[in-house]
Protein backbone atom coordinates (compact mmCIF):
# COMPACT_ATOMS: atom_id res chain seq x y z
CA UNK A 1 0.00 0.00 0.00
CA UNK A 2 1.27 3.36 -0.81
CA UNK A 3 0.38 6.53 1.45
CA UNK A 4 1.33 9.87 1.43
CA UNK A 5 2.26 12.49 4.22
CA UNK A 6 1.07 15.76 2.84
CA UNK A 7 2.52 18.87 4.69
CA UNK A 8 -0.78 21.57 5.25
CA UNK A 9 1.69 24.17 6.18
CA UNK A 10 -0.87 27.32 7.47
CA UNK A 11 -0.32 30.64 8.27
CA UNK A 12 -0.69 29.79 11.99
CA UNK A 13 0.12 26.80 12.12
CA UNK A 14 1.33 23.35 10.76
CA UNK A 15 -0.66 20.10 9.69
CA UNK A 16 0.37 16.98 9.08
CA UNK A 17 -2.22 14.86 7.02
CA UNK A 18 -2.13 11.07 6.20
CA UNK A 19 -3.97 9.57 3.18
CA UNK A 20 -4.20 6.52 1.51
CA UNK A 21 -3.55 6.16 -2.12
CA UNK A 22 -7.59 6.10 -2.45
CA UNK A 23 -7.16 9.55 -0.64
CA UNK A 24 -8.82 8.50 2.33
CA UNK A 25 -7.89 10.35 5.39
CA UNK A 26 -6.53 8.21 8.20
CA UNK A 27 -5.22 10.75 10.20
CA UNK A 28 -4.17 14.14 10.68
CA UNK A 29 -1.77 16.21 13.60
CA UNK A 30 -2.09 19.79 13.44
CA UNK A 31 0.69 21.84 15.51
CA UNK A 32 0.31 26.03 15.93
CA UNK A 33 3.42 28.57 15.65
CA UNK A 34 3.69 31.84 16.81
CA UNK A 35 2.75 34.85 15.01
CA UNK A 36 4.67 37.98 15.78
CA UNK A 37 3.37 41.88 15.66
CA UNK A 38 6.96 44.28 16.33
CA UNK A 39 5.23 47.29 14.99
CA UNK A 40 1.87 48.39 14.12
CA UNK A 41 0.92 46.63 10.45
CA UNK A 42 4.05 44.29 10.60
CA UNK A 43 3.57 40.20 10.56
CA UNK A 44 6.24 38.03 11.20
CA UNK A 45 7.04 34.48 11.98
CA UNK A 46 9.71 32.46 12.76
CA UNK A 47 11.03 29.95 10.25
CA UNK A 48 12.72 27.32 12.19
CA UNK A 49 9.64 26.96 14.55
CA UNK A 50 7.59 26.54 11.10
CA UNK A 51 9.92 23.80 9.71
CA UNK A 52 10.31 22.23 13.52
CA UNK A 53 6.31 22.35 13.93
CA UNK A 54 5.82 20.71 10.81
CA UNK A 55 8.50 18.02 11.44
CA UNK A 56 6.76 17.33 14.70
CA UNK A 57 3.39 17.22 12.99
CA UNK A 58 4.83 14.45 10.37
CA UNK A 59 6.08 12.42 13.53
CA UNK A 60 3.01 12.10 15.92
CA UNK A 61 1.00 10.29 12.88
CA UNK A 62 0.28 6.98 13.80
CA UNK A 63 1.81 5.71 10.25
CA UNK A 64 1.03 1.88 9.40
CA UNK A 65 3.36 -0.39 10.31
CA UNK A 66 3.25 -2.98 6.92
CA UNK A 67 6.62 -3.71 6.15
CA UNK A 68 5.77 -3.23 2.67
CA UNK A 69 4.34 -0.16 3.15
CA UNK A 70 5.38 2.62 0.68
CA UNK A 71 5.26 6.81 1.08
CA UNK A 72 5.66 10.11 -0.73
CA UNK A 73 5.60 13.58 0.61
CA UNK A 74 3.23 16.31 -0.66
CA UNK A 75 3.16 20.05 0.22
CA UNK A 76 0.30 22.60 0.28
CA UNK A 77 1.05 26.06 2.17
CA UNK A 78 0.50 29.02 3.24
CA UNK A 79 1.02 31.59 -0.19
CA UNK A 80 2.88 35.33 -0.27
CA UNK A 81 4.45 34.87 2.79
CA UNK A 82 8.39 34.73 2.50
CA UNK A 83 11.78 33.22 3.88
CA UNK A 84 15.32 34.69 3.05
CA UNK A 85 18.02 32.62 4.47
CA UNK A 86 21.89 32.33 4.23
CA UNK A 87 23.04 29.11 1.48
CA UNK A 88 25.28 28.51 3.56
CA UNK A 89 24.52 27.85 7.05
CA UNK A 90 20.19 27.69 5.71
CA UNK A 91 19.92 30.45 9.01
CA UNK A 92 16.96 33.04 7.87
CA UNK A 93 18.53 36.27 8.03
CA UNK A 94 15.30 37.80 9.40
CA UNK A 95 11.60 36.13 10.14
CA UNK A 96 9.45 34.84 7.56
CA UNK A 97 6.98 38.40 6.78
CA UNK A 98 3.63 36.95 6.44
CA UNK A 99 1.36 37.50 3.72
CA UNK A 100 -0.77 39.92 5.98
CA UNK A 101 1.94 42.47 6.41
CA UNK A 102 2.28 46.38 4.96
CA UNK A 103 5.41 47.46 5.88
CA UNK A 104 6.25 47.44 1.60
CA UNK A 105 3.36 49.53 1.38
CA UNK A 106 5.17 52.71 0.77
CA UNK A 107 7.32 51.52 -2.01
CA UNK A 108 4.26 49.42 -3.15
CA UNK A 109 2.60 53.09 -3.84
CA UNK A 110 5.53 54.43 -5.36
CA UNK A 111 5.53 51.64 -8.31
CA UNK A 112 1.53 52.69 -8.67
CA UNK A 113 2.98 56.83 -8.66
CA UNK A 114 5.61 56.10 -11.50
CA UNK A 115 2.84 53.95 -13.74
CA UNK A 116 4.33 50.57 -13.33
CA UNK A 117 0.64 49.05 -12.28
CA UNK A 118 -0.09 48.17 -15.63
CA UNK A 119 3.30 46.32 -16.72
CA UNK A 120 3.40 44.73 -13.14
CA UNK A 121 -0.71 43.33 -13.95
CA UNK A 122 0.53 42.37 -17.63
CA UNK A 123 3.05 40.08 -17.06
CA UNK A 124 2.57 38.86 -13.19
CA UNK A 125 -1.40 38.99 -13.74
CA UNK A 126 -1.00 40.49 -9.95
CA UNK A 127 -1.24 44.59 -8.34
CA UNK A 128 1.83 46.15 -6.93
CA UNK A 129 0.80 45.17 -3.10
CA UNK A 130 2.18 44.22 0.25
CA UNK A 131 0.24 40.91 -0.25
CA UNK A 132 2.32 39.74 -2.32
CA UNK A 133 5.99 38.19 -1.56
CA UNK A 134 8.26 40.47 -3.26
CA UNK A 135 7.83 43.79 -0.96
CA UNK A 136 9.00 41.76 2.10
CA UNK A 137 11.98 40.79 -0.08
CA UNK A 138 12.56 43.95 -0.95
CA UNK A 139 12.47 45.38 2.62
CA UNK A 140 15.05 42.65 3.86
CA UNK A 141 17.54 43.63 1.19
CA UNK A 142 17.41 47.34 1.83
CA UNK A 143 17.00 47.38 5.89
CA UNK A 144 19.19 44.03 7.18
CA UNK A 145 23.07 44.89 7.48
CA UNK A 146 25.31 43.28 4.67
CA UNK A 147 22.17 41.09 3.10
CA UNK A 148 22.07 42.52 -0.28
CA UNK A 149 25.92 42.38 -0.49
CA UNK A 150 25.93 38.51 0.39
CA UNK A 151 22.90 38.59 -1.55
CA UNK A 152 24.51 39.71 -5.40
CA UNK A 153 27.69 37.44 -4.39
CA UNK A 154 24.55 34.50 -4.45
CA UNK A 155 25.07 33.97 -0.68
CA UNK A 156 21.39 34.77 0.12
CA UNK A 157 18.09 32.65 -1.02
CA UNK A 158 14.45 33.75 -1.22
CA UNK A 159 11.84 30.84 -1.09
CA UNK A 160 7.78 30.98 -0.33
CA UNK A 161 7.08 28.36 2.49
CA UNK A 162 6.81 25.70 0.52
CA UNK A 163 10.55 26.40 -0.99
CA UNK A 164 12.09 26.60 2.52
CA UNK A 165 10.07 23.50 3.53
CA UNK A 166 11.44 21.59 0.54
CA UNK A 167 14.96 23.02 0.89
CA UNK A 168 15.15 22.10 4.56
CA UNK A 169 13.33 18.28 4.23
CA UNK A 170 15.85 17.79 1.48
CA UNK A 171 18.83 18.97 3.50
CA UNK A 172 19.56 22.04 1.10
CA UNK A 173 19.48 19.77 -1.89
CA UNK A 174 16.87 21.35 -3.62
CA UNK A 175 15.67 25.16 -4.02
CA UNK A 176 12.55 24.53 -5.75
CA UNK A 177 8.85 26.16 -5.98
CA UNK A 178 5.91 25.18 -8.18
CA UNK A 179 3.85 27.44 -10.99
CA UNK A 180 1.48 28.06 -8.49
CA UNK A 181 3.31 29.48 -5.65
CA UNK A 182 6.20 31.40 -7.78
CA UNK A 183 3.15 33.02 -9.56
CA UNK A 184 2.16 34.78 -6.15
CA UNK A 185 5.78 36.35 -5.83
CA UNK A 186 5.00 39.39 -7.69
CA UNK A 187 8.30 38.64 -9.56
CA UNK A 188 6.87 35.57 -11.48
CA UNK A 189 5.52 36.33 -15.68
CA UNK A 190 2.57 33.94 -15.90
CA UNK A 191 2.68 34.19 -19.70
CA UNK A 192 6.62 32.81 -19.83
CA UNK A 193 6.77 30.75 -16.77
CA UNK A 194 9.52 32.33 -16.00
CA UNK A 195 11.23 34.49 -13.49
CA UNK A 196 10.48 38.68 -15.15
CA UNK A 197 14.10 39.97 -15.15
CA UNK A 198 12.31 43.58 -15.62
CA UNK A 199 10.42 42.99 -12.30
CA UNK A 200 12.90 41.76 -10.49
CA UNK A 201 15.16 44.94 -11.28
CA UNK A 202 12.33 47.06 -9.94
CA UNK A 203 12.30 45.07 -6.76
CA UNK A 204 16.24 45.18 -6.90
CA UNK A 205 16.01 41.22 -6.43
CA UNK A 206 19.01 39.86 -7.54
CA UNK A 207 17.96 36.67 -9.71
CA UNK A 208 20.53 34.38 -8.24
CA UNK A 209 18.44 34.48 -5.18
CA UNK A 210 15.16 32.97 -6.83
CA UNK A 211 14.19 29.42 -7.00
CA UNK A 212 13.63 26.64 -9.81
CA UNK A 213 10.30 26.74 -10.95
CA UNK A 214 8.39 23.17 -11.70
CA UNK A 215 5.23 22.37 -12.76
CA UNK A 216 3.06 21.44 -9.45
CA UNK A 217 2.56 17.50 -10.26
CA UNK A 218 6.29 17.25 -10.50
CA UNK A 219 8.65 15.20 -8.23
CA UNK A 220 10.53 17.91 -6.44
CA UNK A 221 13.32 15.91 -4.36
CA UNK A 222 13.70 13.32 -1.73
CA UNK A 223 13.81 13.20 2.39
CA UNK A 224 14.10 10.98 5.12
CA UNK A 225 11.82 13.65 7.07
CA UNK A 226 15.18 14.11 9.72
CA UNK A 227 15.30 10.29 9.95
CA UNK A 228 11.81 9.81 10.59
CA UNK A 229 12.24 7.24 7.69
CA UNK A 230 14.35 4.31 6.93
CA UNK A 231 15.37 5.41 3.59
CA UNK A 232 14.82 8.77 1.57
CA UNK A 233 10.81 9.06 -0.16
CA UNK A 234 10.14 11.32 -3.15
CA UNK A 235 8.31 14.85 -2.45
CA UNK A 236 5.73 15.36 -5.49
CA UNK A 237 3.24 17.70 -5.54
CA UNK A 238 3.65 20.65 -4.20
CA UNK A 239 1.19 23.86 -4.49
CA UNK A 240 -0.42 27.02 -2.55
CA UNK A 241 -3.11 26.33 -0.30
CA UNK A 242 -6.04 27.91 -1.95
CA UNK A 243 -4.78 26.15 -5.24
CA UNK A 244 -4.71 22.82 -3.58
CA UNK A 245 -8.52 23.74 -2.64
CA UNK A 246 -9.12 23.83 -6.00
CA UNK A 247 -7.87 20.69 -7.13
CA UNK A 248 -9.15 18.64 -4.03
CA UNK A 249 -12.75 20.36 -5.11
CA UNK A 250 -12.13 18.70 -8.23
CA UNK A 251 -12.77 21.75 -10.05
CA UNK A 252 -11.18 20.62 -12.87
CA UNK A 253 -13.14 22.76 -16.02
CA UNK A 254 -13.49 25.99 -16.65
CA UNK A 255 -15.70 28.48 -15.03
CA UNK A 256 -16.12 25.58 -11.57
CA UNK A 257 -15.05 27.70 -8.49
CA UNK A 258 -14.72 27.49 -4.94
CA UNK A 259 -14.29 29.46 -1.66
CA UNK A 260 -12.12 28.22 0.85
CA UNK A 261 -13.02 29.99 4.17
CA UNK A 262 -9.40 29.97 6.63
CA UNK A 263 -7.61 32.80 8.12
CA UNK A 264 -9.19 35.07 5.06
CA UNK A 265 -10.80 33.98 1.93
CA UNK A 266 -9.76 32.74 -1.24
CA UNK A 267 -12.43 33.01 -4.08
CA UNK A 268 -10.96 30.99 -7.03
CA UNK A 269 -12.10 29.90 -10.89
CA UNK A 270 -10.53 27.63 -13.35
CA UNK A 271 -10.19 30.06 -16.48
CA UNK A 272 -8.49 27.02 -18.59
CA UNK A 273 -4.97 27.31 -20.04
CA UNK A 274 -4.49 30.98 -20.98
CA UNK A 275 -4.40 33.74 -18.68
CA UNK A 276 -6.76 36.93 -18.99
CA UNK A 277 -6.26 40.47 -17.72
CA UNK A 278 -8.19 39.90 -14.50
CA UNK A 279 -10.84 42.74 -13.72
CA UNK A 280 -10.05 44.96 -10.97
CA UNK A 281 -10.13 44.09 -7.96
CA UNK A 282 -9.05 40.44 -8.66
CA UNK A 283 -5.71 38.76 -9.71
CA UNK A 284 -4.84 35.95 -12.31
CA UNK A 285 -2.37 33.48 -11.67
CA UNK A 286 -1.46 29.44 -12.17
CA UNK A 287 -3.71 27.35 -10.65
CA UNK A 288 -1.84 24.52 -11.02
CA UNK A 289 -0.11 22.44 -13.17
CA UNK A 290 -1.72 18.56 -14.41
CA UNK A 291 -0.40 16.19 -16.82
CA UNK A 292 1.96 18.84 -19.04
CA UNK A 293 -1.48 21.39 -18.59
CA UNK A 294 -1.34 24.11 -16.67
CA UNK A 295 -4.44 25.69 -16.19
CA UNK A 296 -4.85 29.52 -14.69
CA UNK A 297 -7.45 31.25 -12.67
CA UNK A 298 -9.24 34.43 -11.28
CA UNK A 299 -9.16 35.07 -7.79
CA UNK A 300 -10.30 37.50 -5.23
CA UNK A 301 -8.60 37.27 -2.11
CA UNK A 302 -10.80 38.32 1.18
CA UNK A 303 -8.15 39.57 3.99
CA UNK A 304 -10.31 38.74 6.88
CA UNK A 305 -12.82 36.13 7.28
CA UNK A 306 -11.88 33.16 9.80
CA UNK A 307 -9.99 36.19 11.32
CA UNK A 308 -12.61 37.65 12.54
CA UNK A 309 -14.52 34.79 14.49
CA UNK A 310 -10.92 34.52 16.37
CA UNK A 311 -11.37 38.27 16.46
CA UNK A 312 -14.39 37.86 18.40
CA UNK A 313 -13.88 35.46 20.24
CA UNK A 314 -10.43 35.64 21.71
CA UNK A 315 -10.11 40.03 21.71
CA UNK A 316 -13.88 40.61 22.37
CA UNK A 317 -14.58 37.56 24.02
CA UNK A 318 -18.64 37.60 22.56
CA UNK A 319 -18.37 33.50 22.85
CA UNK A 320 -16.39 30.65 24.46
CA UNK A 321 -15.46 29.50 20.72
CA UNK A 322 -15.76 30.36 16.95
CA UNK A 323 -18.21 26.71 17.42
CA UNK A 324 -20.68 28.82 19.33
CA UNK A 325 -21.12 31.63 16.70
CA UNK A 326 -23.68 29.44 14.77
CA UNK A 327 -25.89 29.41 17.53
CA UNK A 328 -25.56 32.93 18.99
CA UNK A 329 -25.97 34.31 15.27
CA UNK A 330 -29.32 32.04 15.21
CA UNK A 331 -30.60 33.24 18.38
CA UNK A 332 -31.86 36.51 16.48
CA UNK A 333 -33.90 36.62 13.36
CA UNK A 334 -31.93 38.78 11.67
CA UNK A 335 -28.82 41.70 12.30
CA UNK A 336 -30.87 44.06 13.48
CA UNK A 337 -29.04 46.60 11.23
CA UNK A 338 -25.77 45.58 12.69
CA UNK A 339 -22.90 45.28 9.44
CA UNK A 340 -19.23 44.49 10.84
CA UNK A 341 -16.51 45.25 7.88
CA UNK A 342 -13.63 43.34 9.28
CA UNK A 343 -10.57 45.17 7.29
CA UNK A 344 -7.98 44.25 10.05
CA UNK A 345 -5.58 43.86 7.21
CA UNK A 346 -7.65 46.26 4.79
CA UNK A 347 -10.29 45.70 2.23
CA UNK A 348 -9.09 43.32 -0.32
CA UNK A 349 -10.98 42.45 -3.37
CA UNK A 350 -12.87 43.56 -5.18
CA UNK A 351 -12.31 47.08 -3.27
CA UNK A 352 -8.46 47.17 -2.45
CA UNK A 353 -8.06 49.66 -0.23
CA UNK A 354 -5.39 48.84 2.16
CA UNK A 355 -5.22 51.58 4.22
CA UNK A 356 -8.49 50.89 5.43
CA UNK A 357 -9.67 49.70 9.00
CA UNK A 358 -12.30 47.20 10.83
CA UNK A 359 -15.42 49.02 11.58
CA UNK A 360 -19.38 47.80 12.91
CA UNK A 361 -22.09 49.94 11.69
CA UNK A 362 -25.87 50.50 12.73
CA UNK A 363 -25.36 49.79 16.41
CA UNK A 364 -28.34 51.02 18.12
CA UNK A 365 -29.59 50.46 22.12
CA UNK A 366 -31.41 47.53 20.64
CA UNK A 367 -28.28 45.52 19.58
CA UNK A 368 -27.02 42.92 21.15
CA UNK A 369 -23.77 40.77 20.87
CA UNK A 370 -25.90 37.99 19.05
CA UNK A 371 -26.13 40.82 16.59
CA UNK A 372 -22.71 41.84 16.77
CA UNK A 373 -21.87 37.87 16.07
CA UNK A 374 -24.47 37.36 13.08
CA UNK A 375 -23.37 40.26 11.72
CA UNK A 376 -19.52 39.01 12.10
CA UNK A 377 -20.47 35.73 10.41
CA UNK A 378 -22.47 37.74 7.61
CA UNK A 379 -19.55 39.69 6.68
CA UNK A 380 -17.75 36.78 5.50
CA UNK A 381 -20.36 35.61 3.01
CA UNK A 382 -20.79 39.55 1.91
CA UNK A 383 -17.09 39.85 0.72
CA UNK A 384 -17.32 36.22 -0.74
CA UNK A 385 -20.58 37.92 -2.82
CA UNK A 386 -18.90 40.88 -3.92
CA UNK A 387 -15.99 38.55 -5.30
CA UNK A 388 -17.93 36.55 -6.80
CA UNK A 389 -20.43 39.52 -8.63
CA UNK A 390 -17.47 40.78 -9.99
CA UNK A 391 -15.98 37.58 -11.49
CA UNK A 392 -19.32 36.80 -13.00
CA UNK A 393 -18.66 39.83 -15.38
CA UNK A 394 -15.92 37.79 -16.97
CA UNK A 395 -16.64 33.85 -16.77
CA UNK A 396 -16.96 32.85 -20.19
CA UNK A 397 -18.86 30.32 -18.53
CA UNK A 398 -21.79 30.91 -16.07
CA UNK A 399 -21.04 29.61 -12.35
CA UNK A 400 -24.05 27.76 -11.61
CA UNK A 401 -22.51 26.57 -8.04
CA UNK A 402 -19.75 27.62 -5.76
CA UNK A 403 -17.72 24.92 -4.01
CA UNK A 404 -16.95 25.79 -0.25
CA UNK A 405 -14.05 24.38 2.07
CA UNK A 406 -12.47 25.49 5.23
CA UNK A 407 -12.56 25.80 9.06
CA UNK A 408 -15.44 27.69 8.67
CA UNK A 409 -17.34 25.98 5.85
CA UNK A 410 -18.26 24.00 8.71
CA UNK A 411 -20.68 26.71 10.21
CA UNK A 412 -24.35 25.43 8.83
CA UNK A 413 -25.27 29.27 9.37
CA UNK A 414 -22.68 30.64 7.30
CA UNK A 415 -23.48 28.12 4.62
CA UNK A 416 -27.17 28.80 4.20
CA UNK A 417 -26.20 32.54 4.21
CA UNK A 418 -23.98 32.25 1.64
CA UNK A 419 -25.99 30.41 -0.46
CA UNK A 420 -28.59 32.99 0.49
CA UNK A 421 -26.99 36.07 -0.17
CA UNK A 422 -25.17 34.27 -3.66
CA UNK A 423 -28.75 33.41 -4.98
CA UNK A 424 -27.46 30.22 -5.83
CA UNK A 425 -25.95 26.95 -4.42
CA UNK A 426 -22.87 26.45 -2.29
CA UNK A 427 -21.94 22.79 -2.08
CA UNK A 428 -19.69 21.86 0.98
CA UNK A 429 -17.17 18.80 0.21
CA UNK A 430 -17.79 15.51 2.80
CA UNK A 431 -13.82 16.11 3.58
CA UNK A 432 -12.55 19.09 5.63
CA UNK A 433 -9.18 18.84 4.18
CA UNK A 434 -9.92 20.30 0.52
CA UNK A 435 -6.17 21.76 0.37
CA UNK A 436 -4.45 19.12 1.63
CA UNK A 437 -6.18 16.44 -0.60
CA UNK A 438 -5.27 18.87 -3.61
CA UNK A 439 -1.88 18.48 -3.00
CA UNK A 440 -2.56 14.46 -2.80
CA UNK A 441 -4.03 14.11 -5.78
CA UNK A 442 -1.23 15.58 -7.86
CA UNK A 443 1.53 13.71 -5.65
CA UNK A 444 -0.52 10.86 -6.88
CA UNK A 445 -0.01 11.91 -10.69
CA UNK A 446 3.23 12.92 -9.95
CA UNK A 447 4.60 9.25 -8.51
CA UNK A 448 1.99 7.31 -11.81
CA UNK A 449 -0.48 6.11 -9.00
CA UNK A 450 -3.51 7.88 -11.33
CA UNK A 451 -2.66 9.01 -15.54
CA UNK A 452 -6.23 10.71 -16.08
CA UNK A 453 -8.43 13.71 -15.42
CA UNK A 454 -11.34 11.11 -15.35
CA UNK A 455 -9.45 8.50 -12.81
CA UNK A 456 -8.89 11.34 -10.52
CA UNK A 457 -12.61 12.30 -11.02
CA UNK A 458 -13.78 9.05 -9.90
CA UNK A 459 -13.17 9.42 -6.63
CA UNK A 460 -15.09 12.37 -6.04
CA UNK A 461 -15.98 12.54 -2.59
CA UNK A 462 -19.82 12.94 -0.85
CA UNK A 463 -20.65 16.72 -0.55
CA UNK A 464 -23.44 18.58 0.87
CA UNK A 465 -25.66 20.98 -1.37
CA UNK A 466 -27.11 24.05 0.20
CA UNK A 467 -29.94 25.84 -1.53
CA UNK A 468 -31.25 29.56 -1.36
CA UNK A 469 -33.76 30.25 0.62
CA UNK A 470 -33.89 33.81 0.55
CA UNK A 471 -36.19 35.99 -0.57
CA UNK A 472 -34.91 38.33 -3.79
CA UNK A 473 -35.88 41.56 -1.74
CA UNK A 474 -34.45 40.66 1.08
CA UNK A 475 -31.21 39.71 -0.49
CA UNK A 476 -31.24 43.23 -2.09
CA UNK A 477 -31.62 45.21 1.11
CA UNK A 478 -29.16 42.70 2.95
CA UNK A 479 -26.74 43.84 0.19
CA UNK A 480 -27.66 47.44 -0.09
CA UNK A 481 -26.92 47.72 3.55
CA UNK A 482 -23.66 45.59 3.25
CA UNK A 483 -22.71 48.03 0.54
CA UNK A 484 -23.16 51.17 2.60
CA UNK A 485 -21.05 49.79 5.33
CA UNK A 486 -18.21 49.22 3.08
CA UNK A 487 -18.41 52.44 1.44
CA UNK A 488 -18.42 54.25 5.27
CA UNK A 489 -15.21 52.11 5.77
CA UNK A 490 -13.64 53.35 2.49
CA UNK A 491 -14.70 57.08 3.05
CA UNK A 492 -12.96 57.21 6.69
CA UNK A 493 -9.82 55.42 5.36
CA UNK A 494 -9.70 58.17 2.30
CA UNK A 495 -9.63 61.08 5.32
């Protein structure tokens, strides 16, 4: 029997997974890491507690013991956020910045001042933003004594998580990404596949610094996962998080999308094999790479959704646990007029506006923190909506449904809303682990274990179908009122 260890590496934590080479789930370890706030809009985290965490994960799954037993290693992470380290000791020369983080944001602007927005969208299918990896890059060269030096003498390394994961499992072997993850970089030309020497010369990246790039179902190197194993196993399939969500939806075809619902929101569509200018407010990029195909998508990224139930819970302390929103949220009929905009990290698509902050509107002496909670769990189904109105402008082909994974795709309340509020479907997949099983799947097609599109489609797991219940009216005013919110939040942040 074969079964592979698939690394769910998360922005707060680390997962360890264990499927079968059915993809059944036999078990999982999950293991958080410290997140780290020095200033005011700053995100850091350390790297070596990443790759330990995720080592320990591996080791407390309770692996078969068949002596013929045979395994493979597949990786699905956390995207954007970056690791530069030293070739040769592999020390970081600073913590990993984290996708959420702004301290680029100046020099972010500055590219959008001198009118380098539309080359930047034109080749990387991305906006010049702190969410993306190569700001934090950028800041490390220019702020951390003697890095850029060491850097042009090709001393210094720049990887996404996934790359340091691989380089470190591998022993510094391998400096490797996939199409999926590079393509996040801001440095990365989705029409060549290849590493934008312009870019990188406006980020003042030196290229010796970048990683190989590999389709996703490749084989990517070996480890003995620090001795964990007897002798080395192959790591195949490696890929983003919200592009493993993708594949473990099987959303395989053009126009099929999903949401998967974790620290924020990823809103994704398969677009097929070409990349389009994405409207504003959403990127394109690789979705991921399948039997010498690689096949691109739209996506809208929401900055704060599972955010803000921790938000709530743990700063406001409205409930014991993000379990107990569902109930709170259906102790009251409706939101009494309550609208939270959580834009901790500012407004992300389709709006953009990063300087912008959290705000709750249409508090009155007749709100209560049921309200405050509904209207908490509302506001992530509101920003999946207005991702999903806007991509609808540019799907060749209409979405009929809207596939739904995630820590929160759990919430039955949040499900019917969404499908509410949508006008449409939402179907939830039997199998929590939509990312990780992504990455599964194409370790599969990487190591032979499936050759087809229609094998892999065969094993389509049970899923759950929500339908609208809504009224049309009432989805309008819902909306209308969601809409004013927002546009209160983007007035104050304009001051």
């Amino acid at each position: 029997m074969r079964y592979i260890i698939t690394i769910d590496q998360r922005t707060s934590s680390s997962k360890a997974l264990l499927f079968d080479q059915k993809l059944n789930l036999l078990d999982h370890k999950i293991i958080p890491h410290k997140i780290n706030h020095p200033r005011q809009d700053w995100v850091e985290a350390d790297p070596e507690e990443i790759y330990a965490n995720t080592v320990a994960a591996i080791k407390q799954l309770d692996l078969p013991e068949e002596s013929d037993a045979t395994y493979s290693v597949s990786i699905v992470n956390q995207r954007e956020t970056v690791v530069v380290w030293d070739k040769r000791t592999g020390k970081p020369v600073y913590p990993a910045i984290m996708w959420q983080c702004r301290r680029g944001a100046a020099f972010c602007q500055e590219l959008i001042d001198k009118g380098y927005e539309t080359t930047i969208r034109e080749r990387t299918g991305l906006i010049p933003d702190t969410y993306f990896s190569a700001s934090g890059v950028k800041w490390i060269l220019d702020n951390i004594q003697s890095v850029k030096e060491r850097a042009e003498r090709g001393d210094i390394l720049l990887g996404t998580i996934d790359t340091w994961l691989i380089w470190k499992l591998t022993g510094g072997k391998v400096h490797a990404t996939d199409y999926s993850n590079a393509s996040r970089t801001l440095l990365f030309n989705i029409n060549t596949l290849e590493w934008d020497p312009d870019i990188l010369r406006l980020f003042t990246i030196p290229s010796a610094m970048l990683p190989e790039v590999k389709p996703s179902d490749s084989v990517f190197g070996e480890t003995d996962i620090e001795g964990l194993m007897p002798r080395p196993v192959r790591i195949a399939g490696v890929l983003g998080n919200s592009h493993g969500a993708l594949v473990g939806q099987l959303c395989f075809e053009p126009g099929e999308g999903k949401t998967t619902y974790g620290t924020g929101s990823s809103v994704m569509f398969n677009i097929g094999e070409s990349p389009v200018p994405a409207p504003n407010g959403m990127v394109c990029s690789v979705g991921f790479s399948l039997f010498d195909h690689n096949y691109y998508v739209l996506e809208g990224h929401v900055h704060s959704s599972g955010a803000v139930l921790d938000w709530i819970t743990d700063n406001l302390r409205l409930v014991d646990s993000t379990e107990d929103t569902q109930t709170l949220a259906q102790s009251v009929p409706d939101n009494g007029g309550v609208y939270f905009v959580p834009a901790f990290n500012g407004l992300g698509s389709p709006w953009w506006v990063p300087e912008a902050k959290a705000m709750i509107t249409g508090l009155t002496m007749q709100a209560t923190r049921a309200h405050v909670v509904r209207a908490a769990l509302e506001s992530i189904a509101y920003q999946v909506a207005d991702v999903v109105e806007l991509a609808m402008r540019d799907l060749t082909t209409p979405l009929r449904e809207l596939c739904i994974d995630g820590e929160s795709a759990k919430n039955d309340f949040l499900m019917q809303f969404q499908a509410d509020i949508l006008g449409f479907p939402v179907k939830r997949l039997g199998l929590e682990e939509a990312s990780g099983l992504g990455s599964a799947i194409l370790n599969c097609c990487a190591c032979g274990i499936y050759t087809s599109v229609q094998e892999i489609k065969e094993l389509r797991k049970i899923s759950e179908i929500c339908l609208p219940e809504m009224k049309p009216e009432e989805r309008i005013r819902n909306r209308q009122g969601w809409l004013q919110a927002v546009h209160a939040v983007m007035l104050t942040a304009k001051r």
